[in-house]
Protein backbone atom coordinates (compact mmCIF):
# COMPACT_ATOMS: atom_id res chain seq x y z
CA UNK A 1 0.00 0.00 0.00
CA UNK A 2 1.29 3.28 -0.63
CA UNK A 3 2.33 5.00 2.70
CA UNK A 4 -0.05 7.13 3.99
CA UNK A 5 -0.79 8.93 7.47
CA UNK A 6 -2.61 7.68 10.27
CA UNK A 7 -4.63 10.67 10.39
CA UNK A 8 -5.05 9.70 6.69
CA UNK A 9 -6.23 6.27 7.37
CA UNK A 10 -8.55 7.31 10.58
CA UNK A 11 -9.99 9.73 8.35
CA UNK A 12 -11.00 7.48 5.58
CA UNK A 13 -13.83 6.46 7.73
CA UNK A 14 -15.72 9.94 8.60
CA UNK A 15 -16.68 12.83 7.17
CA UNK A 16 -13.97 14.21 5.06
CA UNK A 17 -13.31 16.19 1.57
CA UNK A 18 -12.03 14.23 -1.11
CA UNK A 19 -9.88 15.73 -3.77
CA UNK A 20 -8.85 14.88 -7.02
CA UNK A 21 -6.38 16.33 -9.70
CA UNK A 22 -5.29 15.13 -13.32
CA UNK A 23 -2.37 17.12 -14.87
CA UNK A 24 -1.87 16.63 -18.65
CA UNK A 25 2.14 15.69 -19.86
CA UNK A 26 3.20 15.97 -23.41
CA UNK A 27 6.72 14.77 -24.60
CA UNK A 28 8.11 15.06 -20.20
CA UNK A 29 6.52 18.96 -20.38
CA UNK A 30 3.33 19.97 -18.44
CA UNK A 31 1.00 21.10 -21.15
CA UNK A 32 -2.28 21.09 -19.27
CA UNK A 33 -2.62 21.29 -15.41
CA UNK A 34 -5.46 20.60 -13.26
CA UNK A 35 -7.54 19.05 -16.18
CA UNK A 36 -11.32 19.43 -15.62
CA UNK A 37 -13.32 16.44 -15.35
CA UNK A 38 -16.35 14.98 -14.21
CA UNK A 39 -16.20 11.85 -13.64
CA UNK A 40 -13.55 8.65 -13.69
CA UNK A 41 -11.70 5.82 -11.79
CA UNK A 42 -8.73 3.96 -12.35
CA UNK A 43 -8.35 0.36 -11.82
CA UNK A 44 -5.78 -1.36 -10.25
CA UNK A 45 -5.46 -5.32 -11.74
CA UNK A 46 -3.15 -8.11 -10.84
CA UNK A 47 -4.62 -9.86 -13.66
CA UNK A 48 -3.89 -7.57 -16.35
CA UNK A 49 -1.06 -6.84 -18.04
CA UNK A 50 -1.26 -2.93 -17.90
CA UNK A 51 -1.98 -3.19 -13.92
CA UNK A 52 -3.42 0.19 -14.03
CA UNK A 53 -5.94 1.79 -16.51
CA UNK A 54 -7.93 5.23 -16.34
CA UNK A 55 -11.24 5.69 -17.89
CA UNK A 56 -11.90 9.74 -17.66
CA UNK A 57 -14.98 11.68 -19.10
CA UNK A 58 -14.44 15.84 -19.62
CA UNK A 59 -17.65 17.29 -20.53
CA UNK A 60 -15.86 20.12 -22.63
CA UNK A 61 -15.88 19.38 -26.47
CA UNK A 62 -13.39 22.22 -26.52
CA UNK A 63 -10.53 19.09 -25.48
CA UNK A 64 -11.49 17.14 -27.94
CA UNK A 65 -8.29 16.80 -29.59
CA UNK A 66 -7.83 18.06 -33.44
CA UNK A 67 -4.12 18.50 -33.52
CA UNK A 68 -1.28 15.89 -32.75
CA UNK A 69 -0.05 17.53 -29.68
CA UNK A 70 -3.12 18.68 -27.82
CA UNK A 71 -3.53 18.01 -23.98
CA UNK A 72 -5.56 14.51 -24.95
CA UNK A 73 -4.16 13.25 -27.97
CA UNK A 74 -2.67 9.91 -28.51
CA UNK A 75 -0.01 10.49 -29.54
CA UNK A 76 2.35 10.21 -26.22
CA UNK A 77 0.49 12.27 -23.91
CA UNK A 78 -0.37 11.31 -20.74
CA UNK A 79 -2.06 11.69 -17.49
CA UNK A 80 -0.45 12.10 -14.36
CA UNK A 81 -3.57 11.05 -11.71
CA UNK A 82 -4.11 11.43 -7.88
CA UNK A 83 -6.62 11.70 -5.27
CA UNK A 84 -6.55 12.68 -1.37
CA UNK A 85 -7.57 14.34 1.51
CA UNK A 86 -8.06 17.93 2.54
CA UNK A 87 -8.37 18.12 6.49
CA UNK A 88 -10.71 20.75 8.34
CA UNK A 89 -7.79 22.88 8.62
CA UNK A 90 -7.37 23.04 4.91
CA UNK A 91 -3.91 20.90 4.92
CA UNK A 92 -4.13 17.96 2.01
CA UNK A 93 -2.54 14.84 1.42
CA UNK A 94 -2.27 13.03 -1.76
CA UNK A 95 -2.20 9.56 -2.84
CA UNK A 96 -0.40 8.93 -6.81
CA UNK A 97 -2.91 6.94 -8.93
CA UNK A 98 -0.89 6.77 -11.85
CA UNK A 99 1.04 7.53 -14.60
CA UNK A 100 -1.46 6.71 -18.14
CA UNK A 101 -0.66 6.88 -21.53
CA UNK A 102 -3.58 8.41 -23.10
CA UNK A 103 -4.87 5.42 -25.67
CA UNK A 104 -8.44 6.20 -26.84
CA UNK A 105 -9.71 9.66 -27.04
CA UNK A 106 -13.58 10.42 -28.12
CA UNK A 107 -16.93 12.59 -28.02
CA UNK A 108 -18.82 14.77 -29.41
CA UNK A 109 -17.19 17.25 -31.32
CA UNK A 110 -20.04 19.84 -30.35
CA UNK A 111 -21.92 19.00 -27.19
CA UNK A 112 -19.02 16.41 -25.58
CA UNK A 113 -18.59 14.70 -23.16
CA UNK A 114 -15.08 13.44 -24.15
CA UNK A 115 -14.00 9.94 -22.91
CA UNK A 116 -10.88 9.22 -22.18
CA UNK A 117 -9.18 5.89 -21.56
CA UNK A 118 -5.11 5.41 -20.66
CA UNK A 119 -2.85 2.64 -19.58
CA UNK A 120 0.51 2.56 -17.28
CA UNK A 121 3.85 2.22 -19.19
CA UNK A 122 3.29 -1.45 -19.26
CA UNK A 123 1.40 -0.80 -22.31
CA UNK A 124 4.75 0.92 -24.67
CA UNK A 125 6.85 -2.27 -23.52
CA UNK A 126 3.92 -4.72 -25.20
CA UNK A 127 3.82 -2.65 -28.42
CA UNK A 128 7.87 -2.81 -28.53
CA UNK A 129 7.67 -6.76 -29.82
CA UNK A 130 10.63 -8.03 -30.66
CA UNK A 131 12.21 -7.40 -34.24
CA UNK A 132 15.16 -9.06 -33.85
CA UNK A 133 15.87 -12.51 -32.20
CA UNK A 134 16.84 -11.52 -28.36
CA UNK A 135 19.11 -13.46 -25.65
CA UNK A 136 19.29 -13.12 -21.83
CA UNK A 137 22.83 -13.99 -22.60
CA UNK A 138 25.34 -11.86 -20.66
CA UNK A 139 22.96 -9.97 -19.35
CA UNK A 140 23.96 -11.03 -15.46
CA UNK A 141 21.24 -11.24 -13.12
CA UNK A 142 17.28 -11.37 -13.58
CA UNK A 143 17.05 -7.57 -12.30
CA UNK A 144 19.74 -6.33 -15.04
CA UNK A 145 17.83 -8.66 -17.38
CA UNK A 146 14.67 -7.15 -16.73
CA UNK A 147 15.84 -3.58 -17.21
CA UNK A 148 17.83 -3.76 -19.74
CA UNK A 149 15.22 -5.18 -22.23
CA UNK A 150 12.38 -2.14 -20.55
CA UNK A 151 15.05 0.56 -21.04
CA UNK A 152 15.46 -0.49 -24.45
CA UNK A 153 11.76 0.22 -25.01
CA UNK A 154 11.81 3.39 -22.85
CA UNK A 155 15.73 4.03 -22.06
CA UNK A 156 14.47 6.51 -18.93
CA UNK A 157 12.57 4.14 -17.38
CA UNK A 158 13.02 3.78 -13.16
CA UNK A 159 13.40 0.46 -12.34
CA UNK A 160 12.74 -0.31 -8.60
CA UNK A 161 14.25 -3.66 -6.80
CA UNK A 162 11.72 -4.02 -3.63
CA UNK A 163 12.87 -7.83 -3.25
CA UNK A 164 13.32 -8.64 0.20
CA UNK A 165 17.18 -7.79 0.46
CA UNK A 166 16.94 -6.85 -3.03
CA UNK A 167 17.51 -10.01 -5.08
CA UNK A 168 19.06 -10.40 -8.48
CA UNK A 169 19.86 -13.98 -8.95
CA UNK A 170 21.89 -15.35 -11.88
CA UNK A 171 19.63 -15.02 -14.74
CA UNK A 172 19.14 -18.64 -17.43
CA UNK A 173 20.22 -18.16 -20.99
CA UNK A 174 16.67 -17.95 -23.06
CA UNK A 175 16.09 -16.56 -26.47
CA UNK A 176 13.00 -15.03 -27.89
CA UNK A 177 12.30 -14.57 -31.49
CA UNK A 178 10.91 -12.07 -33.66
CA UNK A 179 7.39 -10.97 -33.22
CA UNK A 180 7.36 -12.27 -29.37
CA UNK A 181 6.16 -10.35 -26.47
CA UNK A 182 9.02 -8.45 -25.04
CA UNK A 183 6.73 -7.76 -21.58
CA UNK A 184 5.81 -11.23 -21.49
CA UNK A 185 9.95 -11.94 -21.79
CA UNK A 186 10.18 -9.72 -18.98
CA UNK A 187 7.37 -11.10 -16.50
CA UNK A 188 8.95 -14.65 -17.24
CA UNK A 189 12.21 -13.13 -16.03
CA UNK A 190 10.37 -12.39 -12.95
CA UNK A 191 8.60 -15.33 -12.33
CA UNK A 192 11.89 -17.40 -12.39
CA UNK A 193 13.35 -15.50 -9.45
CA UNK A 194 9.46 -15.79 -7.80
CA UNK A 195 8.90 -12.01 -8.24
CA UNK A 196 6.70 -10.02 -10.19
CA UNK A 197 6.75 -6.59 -11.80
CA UNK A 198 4.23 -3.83 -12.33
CA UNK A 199 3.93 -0.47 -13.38
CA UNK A 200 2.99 1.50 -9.64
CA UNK A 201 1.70 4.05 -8.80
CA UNK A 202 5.01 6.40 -8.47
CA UNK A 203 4.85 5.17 -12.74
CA UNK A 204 8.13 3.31 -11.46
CA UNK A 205 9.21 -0.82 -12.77
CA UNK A 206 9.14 -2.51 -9.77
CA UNK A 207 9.80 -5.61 -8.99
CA UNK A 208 8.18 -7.27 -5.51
CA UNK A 209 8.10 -10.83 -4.17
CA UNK A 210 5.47 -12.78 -4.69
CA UNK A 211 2.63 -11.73 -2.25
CA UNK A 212 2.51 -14.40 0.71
CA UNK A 213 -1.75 -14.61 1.84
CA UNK A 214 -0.57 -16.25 5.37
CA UNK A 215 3.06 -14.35 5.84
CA UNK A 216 3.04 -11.29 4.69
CA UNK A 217 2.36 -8.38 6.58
CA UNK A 218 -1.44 -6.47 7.07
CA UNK A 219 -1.52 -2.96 4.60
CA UNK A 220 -5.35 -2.49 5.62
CA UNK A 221 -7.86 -3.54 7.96
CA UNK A 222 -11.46 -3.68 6.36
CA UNK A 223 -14.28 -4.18 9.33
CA UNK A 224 -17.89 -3.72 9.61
CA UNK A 225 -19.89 -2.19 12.07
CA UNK A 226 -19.47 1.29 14.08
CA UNK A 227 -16.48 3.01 12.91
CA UNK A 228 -15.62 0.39 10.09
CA UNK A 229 -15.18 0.89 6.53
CA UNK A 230 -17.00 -2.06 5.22
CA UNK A 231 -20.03 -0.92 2.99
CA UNK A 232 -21.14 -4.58 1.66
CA UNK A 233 -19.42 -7.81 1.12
CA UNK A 234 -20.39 -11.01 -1.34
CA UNK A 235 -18.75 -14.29 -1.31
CA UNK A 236 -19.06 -16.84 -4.26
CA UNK A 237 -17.45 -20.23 -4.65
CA UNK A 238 -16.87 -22.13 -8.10
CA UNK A 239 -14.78 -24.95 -9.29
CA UNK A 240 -13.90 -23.59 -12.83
CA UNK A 241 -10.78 -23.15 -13.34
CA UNK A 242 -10.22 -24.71 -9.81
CA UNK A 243 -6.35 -26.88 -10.16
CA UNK A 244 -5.93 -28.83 -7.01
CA UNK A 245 -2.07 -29.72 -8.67
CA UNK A 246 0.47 -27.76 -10.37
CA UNK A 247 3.37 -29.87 -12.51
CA UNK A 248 6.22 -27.03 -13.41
CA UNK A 249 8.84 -28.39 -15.73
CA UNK A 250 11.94 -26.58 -16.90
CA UNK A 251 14.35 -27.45 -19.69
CA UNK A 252 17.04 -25.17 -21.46
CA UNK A 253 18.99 -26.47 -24.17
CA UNK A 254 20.89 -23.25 -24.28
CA UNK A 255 22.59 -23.40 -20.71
CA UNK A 256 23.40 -27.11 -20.85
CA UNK A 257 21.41 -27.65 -18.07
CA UNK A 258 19.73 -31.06 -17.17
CA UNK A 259 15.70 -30.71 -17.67
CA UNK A 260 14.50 -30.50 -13.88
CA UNK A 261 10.93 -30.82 -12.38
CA UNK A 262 8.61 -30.17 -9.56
CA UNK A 263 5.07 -30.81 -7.92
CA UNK A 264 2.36 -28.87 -5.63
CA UNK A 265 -0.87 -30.03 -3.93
CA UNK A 266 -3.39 -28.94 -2.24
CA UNK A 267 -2.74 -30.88 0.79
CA UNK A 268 -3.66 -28.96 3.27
CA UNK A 269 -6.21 -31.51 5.43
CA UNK A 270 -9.11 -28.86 5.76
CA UNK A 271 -8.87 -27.73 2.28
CA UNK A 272 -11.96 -28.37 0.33
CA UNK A 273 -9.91 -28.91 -2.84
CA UNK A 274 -7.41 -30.63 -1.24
CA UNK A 275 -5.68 -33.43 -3.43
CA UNK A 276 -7.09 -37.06 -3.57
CA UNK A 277 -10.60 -35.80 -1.74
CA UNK A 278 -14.02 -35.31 -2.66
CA UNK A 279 -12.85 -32.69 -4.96
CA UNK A 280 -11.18 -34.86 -6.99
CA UNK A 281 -8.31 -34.62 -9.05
CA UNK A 282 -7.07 -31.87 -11.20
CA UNK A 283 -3.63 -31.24 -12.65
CA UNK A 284 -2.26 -27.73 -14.35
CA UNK A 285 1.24 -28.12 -16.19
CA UNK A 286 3.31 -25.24 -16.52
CA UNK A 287 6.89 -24.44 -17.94
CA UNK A 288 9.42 -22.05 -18.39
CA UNK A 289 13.13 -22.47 -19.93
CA UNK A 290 14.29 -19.84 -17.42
CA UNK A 291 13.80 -22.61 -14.60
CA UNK A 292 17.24 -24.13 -14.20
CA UNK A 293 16.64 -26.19 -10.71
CA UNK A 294 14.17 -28.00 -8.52
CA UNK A 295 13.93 -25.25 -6.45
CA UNK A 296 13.22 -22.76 -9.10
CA UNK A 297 10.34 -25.00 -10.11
CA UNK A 298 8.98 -25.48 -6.51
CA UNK A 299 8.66 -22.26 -6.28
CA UNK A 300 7.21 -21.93 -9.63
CA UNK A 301 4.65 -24.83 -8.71
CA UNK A 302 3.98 -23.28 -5.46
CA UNK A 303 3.10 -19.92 -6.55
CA UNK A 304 0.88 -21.14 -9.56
CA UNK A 305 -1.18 -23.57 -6.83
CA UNK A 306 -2.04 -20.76 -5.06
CA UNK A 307 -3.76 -19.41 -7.65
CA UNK A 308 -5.29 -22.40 -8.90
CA UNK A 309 -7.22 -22.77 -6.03
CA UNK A 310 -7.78 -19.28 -5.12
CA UNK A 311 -10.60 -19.14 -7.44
CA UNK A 312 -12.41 -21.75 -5.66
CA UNK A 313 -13.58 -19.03 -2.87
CA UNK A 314 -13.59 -15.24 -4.52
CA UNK A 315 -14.55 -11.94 -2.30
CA UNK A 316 -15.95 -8.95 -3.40
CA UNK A 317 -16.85 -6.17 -1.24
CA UNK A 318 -17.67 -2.09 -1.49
CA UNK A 319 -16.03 0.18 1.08
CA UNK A 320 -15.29 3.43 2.06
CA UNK A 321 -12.76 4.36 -0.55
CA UNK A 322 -9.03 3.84 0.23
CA UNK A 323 -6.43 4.95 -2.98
CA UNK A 324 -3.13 4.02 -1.63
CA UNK A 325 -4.64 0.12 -1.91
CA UNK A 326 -2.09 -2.18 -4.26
CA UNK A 327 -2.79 -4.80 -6.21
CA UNK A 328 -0.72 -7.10 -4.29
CA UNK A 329 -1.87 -5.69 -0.57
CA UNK A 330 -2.56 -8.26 1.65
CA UNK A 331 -5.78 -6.83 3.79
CA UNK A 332 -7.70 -8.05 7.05
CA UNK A 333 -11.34 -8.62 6.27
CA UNK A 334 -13.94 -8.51 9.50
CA UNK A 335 -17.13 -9.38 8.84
CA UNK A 336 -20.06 -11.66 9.56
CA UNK A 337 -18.53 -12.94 12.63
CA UNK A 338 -15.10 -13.92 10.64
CA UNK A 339 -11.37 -12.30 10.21
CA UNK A 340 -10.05 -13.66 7.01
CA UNK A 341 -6.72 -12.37 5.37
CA UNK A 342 -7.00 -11.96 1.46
CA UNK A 343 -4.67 -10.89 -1.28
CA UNK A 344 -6.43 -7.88 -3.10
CA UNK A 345 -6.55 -9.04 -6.89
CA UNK A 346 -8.54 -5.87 -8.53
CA UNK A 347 -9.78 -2.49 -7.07
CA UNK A 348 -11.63 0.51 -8.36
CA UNK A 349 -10.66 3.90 -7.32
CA UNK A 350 -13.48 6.27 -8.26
CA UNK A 351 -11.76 9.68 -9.18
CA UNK A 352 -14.87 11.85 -7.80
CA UNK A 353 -17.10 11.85 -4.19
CA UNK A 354 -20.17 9.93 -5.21
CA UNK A 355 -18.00 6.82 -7.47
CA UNK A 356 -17.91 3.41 -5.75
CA UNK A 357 -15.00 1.63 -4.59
CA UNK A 358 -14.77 -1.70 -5.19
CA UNK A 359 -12.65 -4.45 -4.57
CA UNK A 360 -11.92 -8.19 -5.62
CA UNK A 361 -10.24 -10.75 -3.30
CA UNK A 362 -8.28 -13.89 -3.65
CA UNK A 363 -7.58 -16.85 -1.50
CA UNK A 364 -9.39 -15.68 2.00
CA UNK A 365 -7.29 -17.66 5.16
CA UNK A 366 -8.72 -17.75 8.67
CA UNK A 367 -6.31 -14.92 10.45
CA UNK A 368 -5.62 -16.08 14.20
CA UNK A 369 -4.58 -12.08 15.00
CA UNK A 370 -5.90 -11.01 18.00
């Protein structure tokens, strides 16, 4: 979660003034600031590739754009988005939504509105495919690896290491050819050292362990009742897509190394999808030539169970509206006589007062806090 105030936090649940702002970028220089608007949201997606998007509506025809470099053109403009707080004694404090490359402008050349939708930088590294065959090959360690092939795409890009004790493991020789994906080259880079990497919020690269449901650490508290947050909760459970078994295999040719393999169940006695019960059994293969041992595959497998059974029990709730909520926050949910942890997959941050917030959760566990 982004850090934020107490005070900020407290005052998330009473009455407060919200406040909003979208400043307008062309080629690094501020061309438009404060842009009117009156309504949007941007949501924040662990399932997407572009982990933040901005939809925007400007009732003005008069941005409409005409010319190439106008405020919303497409043309490399973007939006620089962020919403806070402004305290009774007229003091604010902001929270960064985003950084969004404007990608589909639209309206009504004489009455408006104009609609507006943008992506985070994500988005410039997926249009960059490959037009030459590319190597990992002395490139060094999965962090270098990773930037290198961004900054090639966008050669001021920040790229953050927030790896616990900032990791950058040897990274395996694999080649991609022509045409591929270079951001898929790059999230396969960081699923190899069991990391991930997102556009944030600060429209930095970064590059996080693999958020840990049970482990990891409480950004948010969401409770019902007097003084809580929680607006209205709904719980559904489902079997598609459910995997009860992941099978990672990894085999590179290029590094000489011997093809090496490893297994993950749902074991877990109280589990309802556990392996070999009433459930049944269901296997999900996965591979990657950038897994060179065992243990790079167990942790492969590992990961990739969690979210094939996550889907088996999914959360969605509406609360009072919290921006500086992450994609990969790990929150407390209180409600109907339960405390579950869950890893926040999706969330909607409306951009004005009267926009709901919502939020999707994945893989609820019984938290024994006090």
């Amino acid at each position: 979660m982004y850090p934020v105030s107490t005070t900020f936090l407290k005052t998330l649940a009473t009455s407060h003034t919200m406040v909003a702002r979208v400043d307008a970028y062309y080629a690094g220089q501020l061309v438009r600031a404060n842009l009117p608007f009156d309504s949007g949201s941007v949501t924040v997606d662990r399932g997407s590739k572009s982990r933040r998007k901005l939809s925007l509506t400007v009732s003005d025809p008069a941005l409409l754009p005409w010319g190439e470099t106008d405020p919303l053109a497409p043309y490399g403009q973007q939006l620089v988005v962020s919403r806070g707080i402004r305290y009774t004694n007229g003091a604010e404090e902001w929270v960064p939504l985003g950084t969004f490359r404007i990608d589909n402008p639209s309206g009504d050349a004489h009455f408006g509105p104009v609609t507006v939708s943008g992506t985070t930088m994500e988005s410039a590294v997926i249009d960059d495919k490959f037009q030459v065959p590319t190597t990992t090959r002395g490139m060094g360690g999965c962090v270098d690896a990773m930037t290198t092939l961004i900054r090639q795409t966008l050669p001021d890009a920040v790229v953050t290491n927030l790896t616990a004790g900032n990791r950058n493991p040897p990274v395996a020789v694999a080649t991609w050819d022509a045409g591929n994906d270079r951001w898929d080259a790059i999230t396969q880079i960081a699923r190899a050292m069991s990391a991930e990497i997102y556009v944030d919020a600060q429209d930095r690269f970064a590059i996080t362990d693999l958020p840990d449901v049970v482990n990891d650490a409480v950004a948010w508290d969401i409770t019902e009742g007097e003084g809580g947050n929680l607006i209205s909760s709904a719980r559904s459970v489902s079997r598609t897509a459910v995997c009860n078994a992941v099978v990672a295999s990894g085999e590179n040719t290029a590094s000489g190394a011997a093809p090496v393999g490893a297994t993950a169940r749902d074991t877990s006695p109280t589990s309802p999808t556990r392996w070999g019960g009433p459930f049944g059994k269901v296997t999900k293969f996965i591979s990657s030539a950038l897994w060179l041992t065992e243990g790079d595959c167990q942790s492969a497998a590992n990961f990739a169970l969690f979210d094939a059974i996550a889907p088996n029990v999914e959360t969605s709730l509406s609360a009072l509206p919290n921006p500086a909520v992450e994609g990969n926050d790990i929150i407390r949910l209180i409600h109907a006589g339960r405390k579950e942890r869950y890893l926040v997959q999706s969330v909607g941050i409306p951009l004005t007062a009267d926009g709901d917030f919502s939020v999707s959760l994945r893989g609820g566990k019984e938290d024994e806090a006090p």
